[in-house]
Protein backbone atom coordinates (compact mmCIF):
# COMPACT_ATOMS: atom_id res chain seq x y z
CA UNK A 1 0.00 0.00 0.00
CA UNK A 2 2.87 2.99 0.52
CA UNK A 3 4.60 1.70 -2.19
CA UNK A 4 1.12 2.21 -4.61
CA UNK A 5 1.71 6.05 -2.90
CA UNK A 6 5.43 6.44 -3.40
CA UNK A 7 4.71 5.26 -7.02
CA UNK A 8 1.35 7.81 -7.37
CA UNK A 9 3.66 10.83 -6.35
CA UNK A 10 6.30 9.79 -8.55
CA UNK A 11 4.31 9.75 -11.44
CA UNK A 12 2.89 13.46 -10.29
CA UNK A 13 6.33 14.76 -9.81
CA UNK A 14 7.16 13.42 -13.72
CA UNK A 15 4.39 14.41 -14.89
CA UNK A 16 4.99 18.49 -13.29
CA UNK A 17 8.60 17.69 -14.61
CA UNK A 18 7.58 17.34 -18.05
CA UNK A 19 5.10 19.89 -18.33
CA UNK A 20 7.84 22.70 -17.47
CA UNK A 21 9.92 21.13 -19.55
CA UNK A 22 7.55 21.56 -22.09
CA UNK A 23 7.23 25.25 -21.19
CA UNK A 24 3.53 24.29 -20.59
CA UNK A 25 3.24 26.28 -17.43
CA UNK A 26 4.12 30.06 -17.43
CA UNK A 27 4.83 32.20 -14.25
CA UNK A 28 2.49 34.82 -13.35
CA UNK A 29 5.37 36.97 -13.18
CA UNK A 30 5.80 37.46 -16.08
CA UNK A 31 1.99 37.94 -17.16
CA UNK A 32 1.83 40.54 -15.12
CA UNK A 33 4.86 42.50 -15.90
CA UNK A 34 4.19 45.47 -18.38
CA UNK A 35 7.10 46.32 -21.14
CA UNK A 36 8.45 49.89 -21.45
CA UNK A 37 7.46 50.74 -24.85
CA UNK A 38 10.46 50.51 -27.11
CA UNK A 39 9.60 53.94 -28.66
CA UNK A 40 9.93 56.02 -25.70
CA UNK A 41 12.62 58.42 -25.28
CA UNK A 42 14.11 59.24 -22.51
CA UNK A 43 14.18 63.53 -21.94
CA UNK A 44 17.87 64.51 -20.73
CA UNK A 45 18.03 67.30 -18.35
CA UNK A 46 19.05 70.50 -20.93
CA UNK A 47 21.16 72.03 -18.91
CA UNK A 48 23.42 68.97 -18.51
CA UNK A 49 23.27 68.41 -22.47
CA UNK A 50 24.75 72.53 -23.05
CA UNK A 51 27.04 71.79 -20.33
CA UNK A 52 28.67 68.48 -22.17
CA UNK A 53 28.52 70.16 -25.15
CA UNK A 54 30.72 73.39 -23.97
CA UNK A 55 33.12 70.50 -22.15
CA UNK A 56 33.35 68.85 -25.87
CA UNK A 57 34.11 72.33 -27.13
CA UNK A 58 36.71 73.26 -24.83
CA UNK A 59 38.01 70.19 -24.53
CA UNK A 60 39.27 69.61 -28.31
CA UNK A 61 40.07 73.54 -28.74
CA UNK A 62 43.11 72.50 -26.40
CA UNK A 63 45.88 71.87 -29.29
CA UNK A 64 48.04 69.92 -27.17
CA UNK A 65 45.61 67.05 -26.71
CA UNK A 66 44.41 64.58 -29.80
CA UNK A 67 41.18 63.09 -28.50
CA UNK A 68 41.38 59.07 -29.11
CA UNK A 69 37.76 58.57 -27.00
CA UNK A 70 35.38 60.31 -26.54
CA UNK A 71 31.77 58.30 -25.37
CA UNK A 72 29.18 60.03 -23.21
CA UNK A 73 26.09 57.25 -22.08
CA UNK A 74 23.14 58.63 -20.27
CA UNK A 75 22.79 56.74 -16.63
CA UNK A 76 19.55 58.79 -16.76
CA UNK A 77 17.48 62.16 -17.27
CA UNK A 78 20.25 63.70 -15.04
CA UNK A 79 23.40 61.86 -15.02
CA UNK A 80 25.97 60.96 -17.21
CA UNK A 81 29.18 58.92 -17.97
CA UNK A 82 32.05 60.39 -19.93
CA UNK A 83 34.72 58.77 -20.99
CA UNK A 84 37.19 60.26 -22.62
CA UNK A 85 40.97 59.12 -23.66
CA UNK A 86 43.50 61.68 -25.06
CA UNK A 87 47.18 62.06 -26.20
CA UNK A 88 49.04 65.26 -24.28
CA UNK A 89 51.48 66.32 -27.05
CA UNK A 90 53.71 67.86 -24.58
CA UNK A 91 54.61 65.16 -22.27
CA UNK A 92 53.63 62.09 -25.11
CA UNK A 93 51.43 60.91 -22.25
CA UNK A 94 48.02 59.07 -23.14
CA UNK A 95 45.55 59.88 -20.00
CA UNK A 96 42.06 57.74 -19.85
CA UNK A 97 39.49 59.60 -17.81
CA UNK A 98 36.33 58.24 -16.34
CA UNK A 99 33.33 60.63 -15.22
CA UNK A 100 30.17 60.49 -14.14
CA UNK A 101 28.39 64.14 -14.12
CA UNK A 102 25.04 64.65 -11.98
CA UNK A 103 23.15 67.65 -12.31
CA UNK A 104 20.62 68.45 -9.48
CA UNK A 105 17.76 70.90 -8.77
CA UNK A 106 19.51 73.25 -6.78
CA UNK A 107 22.96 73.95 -5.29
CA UNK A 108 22.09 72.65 -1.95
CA UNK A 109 20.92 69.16 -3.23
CA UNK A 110 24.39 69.07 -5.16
CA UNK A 111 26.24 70.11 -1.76
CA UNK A 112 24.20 67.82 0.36
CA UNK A 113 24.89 64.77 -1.96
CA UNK A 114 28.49 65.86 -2.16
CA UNK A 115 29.00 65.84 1.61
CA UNK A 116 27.36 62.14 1.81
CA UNK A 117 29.78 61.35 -0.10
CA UNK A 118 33.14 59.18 1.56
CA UNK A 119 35.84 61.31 1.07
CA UNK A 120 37.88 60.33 3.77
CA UNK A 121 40.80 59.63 1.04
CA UNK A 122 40.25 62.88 -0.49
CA UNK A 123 41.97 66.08 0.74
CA UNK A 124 40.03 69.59 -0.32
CA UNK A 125 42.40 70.71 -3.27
CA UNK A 126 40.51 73.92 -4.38
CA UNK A 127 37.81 76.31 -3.89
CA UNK A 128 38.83 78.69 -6.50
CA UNK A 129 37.46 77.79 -10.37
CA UNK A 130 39.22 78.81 -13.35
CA UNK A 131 37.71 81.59 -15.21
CA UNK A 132 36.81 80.77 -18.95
CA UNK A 133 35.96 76.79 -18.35
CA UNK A 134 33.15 75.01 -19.80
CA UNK A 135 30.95 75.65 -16.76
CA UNK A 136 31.21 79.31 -17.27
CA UNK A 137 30.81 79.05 -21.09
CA UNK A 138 27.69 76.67 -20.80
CA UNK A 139 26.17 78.78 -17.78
CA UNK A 140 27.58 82.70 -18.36
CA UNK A 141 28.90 83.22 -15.37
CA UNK A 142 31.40 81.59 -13.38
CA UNK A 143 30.26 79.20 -10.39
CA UNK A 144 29.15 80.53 -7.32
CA UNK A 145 30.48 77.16 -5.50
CA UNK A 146 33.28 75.67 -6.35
CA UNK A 147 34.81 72.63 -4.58
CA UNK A 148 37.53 70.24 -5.86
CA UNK A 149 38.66 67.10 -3.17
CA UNK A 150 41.54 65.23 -5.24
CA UNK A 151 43.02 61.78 -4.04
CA UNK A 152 46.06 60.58 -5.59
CA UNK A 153 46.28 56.71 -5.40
CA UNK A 154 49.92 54.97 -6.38
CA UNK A 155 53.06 55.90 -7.14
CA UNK A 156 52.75 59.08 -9.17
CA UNK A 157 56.12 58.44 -10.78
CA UNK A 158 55.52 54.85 -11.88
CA UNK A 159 52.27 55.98 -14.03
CA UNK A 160 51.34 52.38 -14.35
CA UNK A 161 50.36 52.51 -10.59
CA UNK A 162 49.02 55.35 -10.75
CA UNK A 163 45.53 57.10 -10.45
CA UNK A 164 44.03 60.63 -9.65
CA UNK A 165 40.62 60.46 -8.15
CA UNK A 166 38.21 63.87 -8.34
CA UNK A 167 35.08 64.69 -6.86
CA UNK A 168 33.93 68.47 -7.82
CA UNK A 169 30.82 70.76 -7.38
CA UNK A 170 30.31 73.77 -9.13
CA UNK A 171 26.73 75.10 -8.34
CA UNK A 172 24.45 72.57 -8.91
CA UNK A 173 26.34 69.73 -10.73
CA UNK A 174 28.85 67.11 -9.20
CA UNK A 175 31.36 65.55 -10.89
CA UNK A 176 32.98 62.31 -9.88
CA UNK A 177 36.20 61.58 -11.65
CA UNK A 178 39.57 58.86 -12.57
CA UNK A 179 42.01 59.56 -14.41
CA UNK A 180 44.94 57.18 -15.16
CA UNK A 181 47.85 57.18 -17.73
CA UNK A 182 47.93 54.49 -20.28
């Protein structure tokens, strides 16, 4: 008698088995789930578009760097990474750089997100912007907050160990930044 039972859930197990196998069964998952129509676009913030455009600008008006990359992907409506990968004719160095840019609301939401940020690494390099940069050429005017914490990681003379870490505000936009020599 419990071997007729052993034998009658065997049979239901196989037969389960072989019905997903089948692909008989679906999970309601996935019924429910709605797709993202493919032809939406996504709306970048504008502000953050002149900005990476006045960076592009100023960026290849510099003589003494040939641009080798240069590949900006939207994280979102307000974010971006930049990559960029140059030749500095002067010292025949190659420097990769990876950024991600965030724009925010207002200055405060870019300072409050900047100091929940770990810097404990980081040493406060600069709170004085160069006139004539891309910020001031995409905004008009030159930043009202400026803050630049710099970490150096490796030996600075053995470039191959070698990185320079940046985190930045100006106003409302953060910048979060490595660089390394190829």
């Amino acid at each position: 008698m419990q071997f007729k039972s052993i034998t009658v859930i065997i049979v239901l197990l196989l037969i389960v088995v072989s019905l997903l196998v089948a692909g008989c069964t679906t999970s309601t998952t996935n019924q429910t789930t709605s797709a993202t129509p493919s032809t939406a676009i996504a709306t970048h913030d504008a502000f953050l578009e002149k900005y990476i455009a006045q960076f592009k600008n100023v960026s290849y008006a510099d003589t003494n760097l040939n641009f080798k990359v240069w590949d900006v992907a939207w994280i979102n409506s307000t974010s971006v990474r930049l990559e960029n990968t140059a030749l500095n004719k002067s010292t025949n160095t190659t420097v990769n750089r990876v950024e991600t840019i965030i724009v925010f609301p207002t200055t405060q939401d870019a300072t409050n997100y900047l100091n929940a940020l770990n810097k404990t690494a980081y040493s406060l390099a600069s709170t004085q912007y160069i006139s004539g940069g891309a910020y001031q050429k995409a905004i008009g005017h030159a930043p009202q907050i400026y803050k630049d914490y710099v970490w150096n990681e490796g030996n600075p003379f053995n470039i191959s160990e070698y990185k320079n870490h940046d985190i930045s505000q100006l106003d409302n936009i953060v910048f979060i930044t490595t660089s390394k020599a190829l």
